[in-house]
Protein backbone atom coordinates (compact mmCIF):
# COMPACT_ATOMS: atom_id res chain seq x y z
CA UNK A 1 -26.89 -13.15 -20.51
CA UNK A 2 -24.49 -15.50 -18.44
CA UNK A 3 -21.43 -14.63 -16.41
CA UNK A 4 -18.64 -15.85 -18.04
CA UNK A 5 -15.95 -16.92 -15.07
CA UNK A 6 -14.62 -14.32 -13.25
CA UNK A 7 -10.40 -14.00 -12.96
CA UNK A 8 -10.72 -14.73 -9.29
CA UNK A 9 -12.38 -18.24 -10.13
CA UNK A 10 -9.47 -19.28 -11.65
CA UNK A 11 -9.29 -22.03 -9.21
CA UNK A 12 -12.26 -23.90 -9.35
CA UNK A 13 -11.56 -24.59 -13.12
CA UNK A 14 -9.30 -26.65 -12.27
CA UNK A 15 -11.42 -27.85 -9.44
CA UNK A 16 -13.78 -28.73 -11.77
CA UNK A 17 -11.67 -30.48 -14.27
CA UNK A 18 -11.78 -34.33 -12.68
CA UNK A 19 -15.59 -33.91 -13.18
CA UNK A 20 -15.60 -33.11 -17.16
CA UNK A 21 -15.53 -36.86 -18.08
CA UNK A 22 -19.20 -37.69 -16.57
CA UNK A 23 -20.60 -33.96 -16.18
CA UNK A 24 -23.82 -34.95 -18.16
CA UNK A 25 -26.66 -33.87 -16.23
CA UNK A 26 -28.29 -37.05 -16.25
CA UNK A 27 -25.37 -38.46 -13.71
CA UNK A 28 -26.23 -35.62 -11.66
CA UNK A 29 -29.61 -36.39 -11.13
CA UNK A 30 -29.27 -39.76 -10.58
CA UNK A 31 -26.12 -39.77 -8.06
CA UNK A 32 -28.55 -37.26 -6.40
CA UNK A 33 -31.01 -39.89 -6.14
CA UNK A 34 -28.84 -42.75 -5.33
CA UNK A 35 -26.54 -40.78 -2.73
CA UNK A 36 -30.56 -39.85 -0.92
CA UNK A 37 -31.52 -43.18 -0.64
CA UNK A 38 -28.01 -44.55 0.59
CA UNK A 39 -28.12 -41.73 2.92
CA UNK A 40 -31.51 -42.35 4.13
CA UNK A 41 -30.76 -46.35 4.40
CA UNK A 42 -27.66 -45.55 6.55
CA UNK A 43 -29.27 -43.57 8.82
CA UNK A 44 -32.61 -46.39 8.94
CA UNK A 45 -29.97 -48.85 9.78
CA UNK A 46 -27.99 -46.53 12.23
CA UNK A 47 -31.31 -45.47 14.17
CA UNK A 48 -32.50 -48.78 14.05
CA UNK A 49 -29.56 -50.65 15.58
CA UNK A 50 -29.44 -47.75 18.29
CA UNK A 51 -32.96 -47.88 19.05
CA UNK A 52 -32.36 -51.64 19.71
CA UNK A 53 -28.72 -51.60 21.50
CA UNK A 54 -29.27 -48.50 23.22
CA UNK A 55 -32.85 -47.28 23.67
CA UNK A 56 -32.21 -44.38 25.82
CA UNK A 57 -29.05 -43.23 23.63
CA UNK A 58 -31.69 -43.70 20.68
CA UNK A 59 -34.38 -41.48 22.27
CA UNK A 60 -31.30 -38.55 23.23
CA UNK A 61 -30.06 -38.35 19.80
CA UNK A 62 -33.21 -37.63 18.23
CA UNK A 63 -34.00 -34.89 20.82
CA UNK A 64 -30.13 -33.67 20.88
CA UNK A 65 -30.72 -32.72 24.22
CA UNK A 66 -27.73 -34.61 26.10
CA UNK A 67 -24.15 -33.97 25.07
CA UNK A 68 -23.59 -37.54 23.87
CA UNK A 69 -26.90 -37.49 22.22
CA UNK A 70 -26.50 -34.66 20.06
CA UNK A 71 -22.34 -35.42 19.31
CA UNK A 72 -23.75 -38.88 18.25
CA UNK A 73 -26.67 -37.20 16.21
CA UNK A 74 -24.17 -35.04 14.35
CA UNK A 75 -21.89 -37.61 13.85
CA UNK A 76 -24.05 -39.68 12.19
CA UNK A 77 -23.93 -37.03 9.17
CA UNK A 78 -20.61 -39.32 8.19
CA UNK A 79 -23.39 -41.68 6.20
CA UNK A 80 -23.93 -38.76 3.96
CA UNK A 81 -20.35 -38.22 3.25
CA UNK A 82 -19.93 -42.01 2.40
CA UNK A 83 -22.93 -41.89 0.24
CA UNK A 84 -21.52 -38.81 -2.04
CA UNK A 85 -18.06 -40.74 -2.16
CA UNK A 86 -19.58 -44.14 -3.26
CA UNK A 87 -21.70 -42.32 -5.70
CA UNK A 88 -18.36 -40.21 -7.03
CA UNK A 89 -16.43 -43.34 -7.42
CA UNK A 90 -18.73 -45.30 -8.58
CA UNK A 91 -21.00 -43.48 -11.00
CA UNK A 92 -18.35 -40.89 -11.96
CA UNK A 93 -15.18 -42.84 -11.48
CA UNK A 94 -13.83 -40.02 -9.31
CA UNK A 95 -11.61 -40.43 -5.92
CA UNK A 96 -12.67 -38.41 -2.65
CA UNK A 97 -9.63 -36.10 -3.12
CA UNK A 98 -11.22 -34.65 -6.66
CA UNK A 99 -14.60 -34.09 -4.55
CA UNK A 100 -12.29 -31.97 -1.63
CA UNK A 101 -9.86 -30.68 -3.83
CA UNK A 102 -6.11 -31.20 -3.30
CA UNK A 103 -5.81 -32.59 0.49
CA UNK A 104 -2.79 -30.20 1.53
CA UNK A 105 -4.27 -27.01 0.62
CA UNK A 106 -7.55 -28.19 1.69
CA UNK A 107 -6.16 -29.01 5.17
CA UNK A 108 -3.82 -25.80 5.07
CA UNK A 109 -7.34 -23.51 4.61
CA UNK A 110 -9.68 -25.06 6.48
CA UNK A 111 -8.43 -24.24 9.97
CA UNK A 112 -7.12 -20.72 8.54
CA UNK A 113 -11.43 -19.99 7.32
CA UNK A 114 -12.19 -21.43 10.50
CA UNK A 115 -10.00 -19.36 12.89
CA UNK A 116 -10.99 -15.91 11.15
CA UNK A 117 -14.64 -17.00 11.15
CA UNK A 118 -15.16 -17.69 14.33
CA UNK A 119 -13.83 -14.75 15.45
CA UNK A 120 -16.17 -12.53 14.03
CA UNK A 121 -19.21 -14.81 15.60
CA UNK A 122 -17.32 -14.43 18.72
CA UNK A 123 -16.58 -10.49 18.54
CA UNK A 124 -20.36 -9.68 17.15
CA UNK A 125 -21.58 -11.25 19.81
CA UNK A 126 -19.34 -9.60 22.56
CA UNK A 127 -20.73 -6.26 21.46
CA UNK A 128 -23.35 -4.84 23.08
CA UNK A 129 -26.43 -4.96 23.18
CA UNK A 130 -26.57 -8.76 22.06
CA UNK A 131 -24.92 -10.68 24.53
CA UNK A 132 -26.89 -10.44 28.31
CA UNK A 133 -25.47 -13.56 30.75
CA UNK A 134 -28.23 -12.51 32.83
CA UNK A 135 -31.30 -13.73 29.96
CA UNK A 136 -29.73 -17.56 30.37
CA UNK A 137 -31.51 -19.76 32.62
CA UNK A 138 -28.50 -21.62 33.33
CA UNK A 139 -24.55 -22.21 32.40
CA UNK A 140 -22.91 -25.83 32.33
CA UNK A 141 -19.99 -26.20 33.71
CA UNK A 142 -16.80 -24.56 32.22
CA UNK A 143 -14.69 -27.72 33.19
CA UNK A 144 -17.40 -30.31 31.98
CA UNK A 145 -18.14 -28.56 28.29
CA UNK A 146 -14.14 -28.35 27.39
CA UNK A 147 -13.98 -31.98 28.13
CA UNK A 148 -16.68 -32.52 25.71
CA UNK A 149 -15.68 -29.66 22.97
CA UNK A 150 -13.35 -31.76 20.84
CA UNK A 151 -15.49 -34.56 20.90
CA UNK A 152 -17.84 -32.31 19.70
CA UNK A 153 -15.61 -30.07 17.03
CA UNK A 154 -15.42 -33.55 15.56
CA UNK A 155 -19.10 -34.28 15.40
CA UNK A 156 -19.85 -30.95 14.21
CA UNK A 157 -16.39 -31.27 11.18
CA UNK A 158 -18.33 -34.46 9.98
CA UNK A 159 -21.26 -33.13 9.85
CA UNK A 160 -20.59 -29.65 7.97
CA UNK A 161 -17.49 -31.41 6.13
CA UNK A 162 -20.23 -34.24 4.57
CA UNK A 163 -22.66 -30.98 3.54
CA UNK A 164 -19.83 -29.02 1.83
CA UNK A 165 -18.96 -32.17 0.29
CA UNK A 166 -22.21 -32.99 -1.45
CA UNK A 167 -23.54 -29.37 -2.00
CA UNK A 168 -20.47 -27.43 -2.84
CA UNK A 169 -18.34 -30.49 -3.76
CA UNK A 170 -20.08 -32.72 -5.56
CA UNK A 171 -23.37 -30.84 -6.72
CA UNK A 172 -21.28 -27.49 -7.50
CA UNK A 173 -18.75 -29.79 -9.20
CA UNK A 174 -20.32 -31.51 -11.73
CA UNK A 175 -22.66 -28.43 -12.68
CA UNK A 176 -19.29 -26.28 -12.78
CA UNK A 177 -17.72 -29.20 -15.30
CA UNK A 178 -20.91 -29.08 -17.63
CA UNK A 179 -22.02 -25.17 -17.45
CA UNK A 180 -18.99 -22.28 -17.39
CA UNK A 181 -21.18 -20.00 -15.93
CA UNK A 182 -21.38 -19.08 -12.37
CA UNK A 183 -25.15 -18.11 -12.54
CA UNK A 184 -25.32 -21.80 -12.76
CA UNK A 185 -22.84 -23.75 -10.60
CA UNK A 186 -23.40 -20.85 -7.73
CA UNK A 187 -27.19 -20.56 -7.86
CA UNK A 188 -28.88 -24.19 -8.19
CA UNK A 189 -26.56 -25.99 -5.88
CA UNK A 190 -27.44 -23.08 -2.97
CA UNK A 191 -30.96 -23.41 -3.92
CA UNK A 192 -31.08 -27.27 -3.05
CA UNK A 193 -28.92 -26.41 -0.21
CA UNK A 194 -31.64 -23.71 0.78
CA UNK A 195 -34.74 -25.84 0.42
CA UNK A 196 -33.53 -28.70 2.93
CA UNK A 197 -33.80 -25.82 5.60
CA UNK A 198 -37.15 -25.90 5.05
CA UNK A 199 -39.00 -26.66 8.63
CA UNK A 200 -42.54 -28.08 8.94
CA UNK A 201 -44.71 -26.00 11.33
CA UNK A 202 -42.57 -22.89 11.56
CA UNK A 203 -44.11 -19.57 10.92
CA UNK A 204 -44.03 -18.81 7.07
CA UNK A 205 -42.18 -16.00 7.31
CA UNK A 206 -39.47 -17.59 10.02
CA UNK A 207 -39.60 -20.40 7.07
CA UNK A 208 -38.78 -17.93 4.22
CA UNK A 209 -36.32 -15.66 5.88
CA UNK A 210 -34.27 -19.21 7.67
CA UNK A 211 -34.22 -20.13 3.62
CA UNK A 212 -33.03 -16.83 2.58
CA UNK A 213 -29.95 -16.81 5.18
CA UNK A 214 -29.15 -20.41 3.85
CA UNK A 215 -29.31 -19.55 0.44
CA UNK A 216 -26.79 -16.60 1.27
CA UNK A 217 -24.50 -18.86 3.28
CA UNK A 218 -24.07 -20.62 0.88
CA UNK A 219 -23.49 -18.41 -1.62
CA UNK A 220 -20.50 -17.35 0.12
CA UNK A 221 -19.43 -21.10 0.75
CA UNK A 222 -19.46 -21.30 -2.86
CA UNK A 223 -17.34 -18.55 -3.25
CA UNK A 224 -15.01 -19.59 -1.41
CA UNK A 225 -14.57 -23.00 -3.01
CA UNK A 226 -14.39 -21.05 -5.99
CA UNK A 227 -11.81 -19.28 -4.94
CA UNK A 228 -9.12 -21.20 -3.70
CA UNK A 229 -10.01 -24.35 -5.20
CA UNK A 230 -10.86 -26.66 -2.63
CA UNK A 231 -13.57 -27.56 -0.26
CA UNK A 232 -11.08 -26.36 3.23
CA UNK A 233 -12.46 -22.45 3.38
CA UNK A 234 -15.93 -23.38 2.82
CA UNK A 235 -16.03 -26.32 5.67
CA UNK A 236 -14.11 -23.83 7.88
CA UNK A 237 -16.83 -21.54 7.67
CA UNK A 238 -19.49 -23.54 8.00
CA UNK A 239 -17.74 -25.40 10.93
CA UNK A 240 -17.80 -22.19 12.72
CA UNK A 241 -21.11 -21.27 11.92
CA UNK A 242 -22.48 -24.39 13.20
CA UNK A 243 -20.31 -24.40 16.33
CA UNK A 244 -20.97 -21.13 17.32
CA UNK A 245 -25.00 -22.24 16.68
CA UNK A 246 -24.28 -25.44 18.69
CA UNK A 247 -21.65 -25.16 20.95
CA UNK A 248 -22.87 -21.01 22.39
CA UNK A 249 -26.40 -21.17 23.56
CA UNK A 250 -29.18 -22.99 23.46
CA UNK A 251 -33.00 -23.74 24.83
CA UNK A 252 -33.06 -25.22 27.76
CA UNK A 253 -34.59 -28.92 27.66
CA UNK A 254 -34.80 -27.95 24.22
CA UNK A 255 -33.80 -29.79 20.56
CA UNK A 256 -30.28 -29.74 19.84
CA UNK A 257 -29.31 -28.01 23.09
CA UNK A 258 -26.87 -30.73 24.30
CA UNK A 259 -23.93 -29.21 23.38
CA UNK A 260 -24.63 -25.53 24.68
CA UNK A 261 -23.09 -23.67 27.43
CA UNK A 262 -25.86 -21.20 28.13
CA UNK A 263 -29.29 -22.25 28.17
CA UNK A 264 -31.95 -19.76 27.81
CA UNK A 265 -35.46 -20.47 29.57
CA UNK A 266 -37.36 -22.90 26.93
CA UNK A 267 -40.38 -20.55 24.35
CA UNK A 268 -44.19 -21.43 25.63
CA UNK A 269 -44.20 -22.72 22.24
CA UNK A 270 -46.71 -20.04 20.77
CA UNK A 271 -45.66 -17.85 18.22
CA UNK A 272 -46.41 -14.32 18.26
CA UNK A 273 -48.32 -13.46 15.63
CA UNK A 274 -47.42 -10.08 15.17
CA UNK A 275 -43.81 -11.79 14.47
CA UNK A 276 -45.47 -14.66 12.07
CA UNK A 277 -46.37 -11.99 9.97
CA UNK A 278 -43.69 -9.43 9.91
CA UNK A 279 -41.91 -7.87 7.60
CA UNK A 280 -40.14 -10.50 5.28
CA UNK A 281 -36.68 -8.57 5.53
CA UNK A 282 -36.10 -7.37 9.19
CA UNK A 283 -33.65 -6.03 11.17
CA UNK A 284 -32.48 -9.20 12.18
CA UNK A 285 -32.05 -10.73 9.12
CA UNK A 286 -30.07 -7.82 7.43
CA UNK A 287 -27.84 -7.91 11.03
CA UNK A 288 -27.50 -11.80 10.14
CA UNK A 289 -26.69 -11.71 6.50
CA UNK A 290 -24.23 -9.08 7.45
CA UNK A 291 -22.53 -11.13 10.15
CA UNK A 292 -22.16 -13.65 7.35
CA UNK A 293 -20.71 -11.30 4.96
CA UNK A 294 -18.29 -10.62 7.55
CA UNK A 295 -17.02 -13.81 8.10
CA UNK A 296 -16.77 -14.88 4.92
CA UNK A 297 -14.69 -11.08 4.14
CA UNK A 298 -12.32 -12.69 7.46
CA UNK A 299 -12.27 -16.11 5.66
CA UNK A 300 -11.05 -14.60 2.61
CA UNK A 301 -8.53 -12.15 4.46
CA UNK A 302 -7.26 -15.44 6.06
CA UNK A 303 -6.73 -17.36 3.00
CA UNK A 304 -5.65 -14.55 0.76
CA UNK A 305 -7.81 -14.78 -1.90
């Protein structure tokens, strides 16, 4: 039997409400067909005109392996977020604010989620035995990486701000406004959201347990959302997430290691396969769905709900 909605999701019914008046699942679908292919044309176009304007600039943000590169890579995540708001407005005759939520309490939570978030990626990390300077290869310079971190918060708030928007705004949204029951609106969105960390090559079971932890994020971006009705906690924690993934360490001469400040000496590219076919649920994926459940619990502490 269904969930009915819990007291604490008060919120998100009224989240919900701007999306009753075109919640029929056959919007859904289609939006998530037309906001793909807009997505997939802006970033044809963007690539393209790079490739052509700036070859080498082209080349680094595919690798994310430069700074400028990667912020520009991330960045470019904003042709999603104009793709979900085009398909809102124009196939459910809905403004951006009724995808985020109301703007002040969206903006009052986010850097609230974010703050308390981070700090738990930072203070897990501190703890021994995890954190050993002495693995990295090399460190950039202190001076040189603040210079680039705002440019790079930015990137990196575009590109998880765009996400929340289309998985736990718009997807969430319009499944919350046709079906009552969280087994619905909490599970299929976080299932799509899951899938799309699906990575060609990989190891199966690096594959299934990467999917798990995403599906589990964002479960608890979801609650969040539900919670205080708006999209700020959710981007908050997935903000810090991502910078702590982007912004902390990294492979050196590796993908997406442009932004880190250690760099740890770069895999021989084989995979062990004692580790490809290991236990499904290890250590280190309990210890990482736990860090997650801690930072959404300090998320939640921060925004009182």
């Amino acid at each position: 039997m269904l969930m009915r909605t819990p007291r604490a999701y008060a919120p998100h019914v009224a989240y919900a409400a701007p999306a009753r008046a075109s919640s029929q699942v056959w919007r859904l679908l289609l939006g998530l067909v037309l906001i793909e292919g807009l997505f997939d044309a802006g970033i044809w176009a963007f690539d393209g005109g790079l490739a052509y304007l700036a070859p080498d600039l082209a080349k680094a943000l595919f690798y994310g392996d430069t700074a400028l590169g990667l912020v520009v890579q991330l960045a470019s995540y904003g042709c999603l977020g104009g793709a979900v708001w085009l398909v809102a407005r124009r196939l459910n005759k809905r403004g951006f604010a009724s995808l985020t939520g109301p703007p002040e309490q969206a903006g009052a939570m986010l850097p609230l989620a974010f703050a308390a978030s981070a700090a738990v990626f930072v203070a897990i990390q501190l703890l021994p035995p995890w954190l050993d300077f002495r693995a990295a290869e090399s460190a950039r310079g202190m001076a040189g990486w603040l210079a680039v971190l705002p440019f790079a918060l930015a990137a990196l708030l575009v590109q998880t701000g765009a996400e929340e928007l289309l998985y736990r705004g718009f997807i969430q949204q319009q499944l919350a406004a046709r079906f009552r029951a969280p087994l619905v609106w909490m599970v299929v969105p976080n299932l799509a959201f899951a899938a799309v960390h699906w990575q060609d090559g990989a190891a199966p079971v690096d594959n299934w347990q990467y999917l798990i932890w995403a599906f589990c994020f964002g479960l608890a971006a979801s609650d969040l959302t539900a919670r205080s009705g708006n999209l700020g906690p959710a981007i908050g924690l997935h903000l810090a997430n991502n910078a702590y993934a982007f912004l902390c360490f990294g492979e050196a001469g590796g993908p997406d290691s442009g932004l880190a400040l250690f760099l740890f000496p770069a895999s021989d590219g084989l995979a062990d396969p004692a580790l490809a076919q290991g236990p499904l649920i290890s250590l280190a994926l309990i210890i990482e769905l736990g860090t997650i459940g801690l930072a959404w619990l300090a998320a939640r502490i921060a925004i009182r709900r």
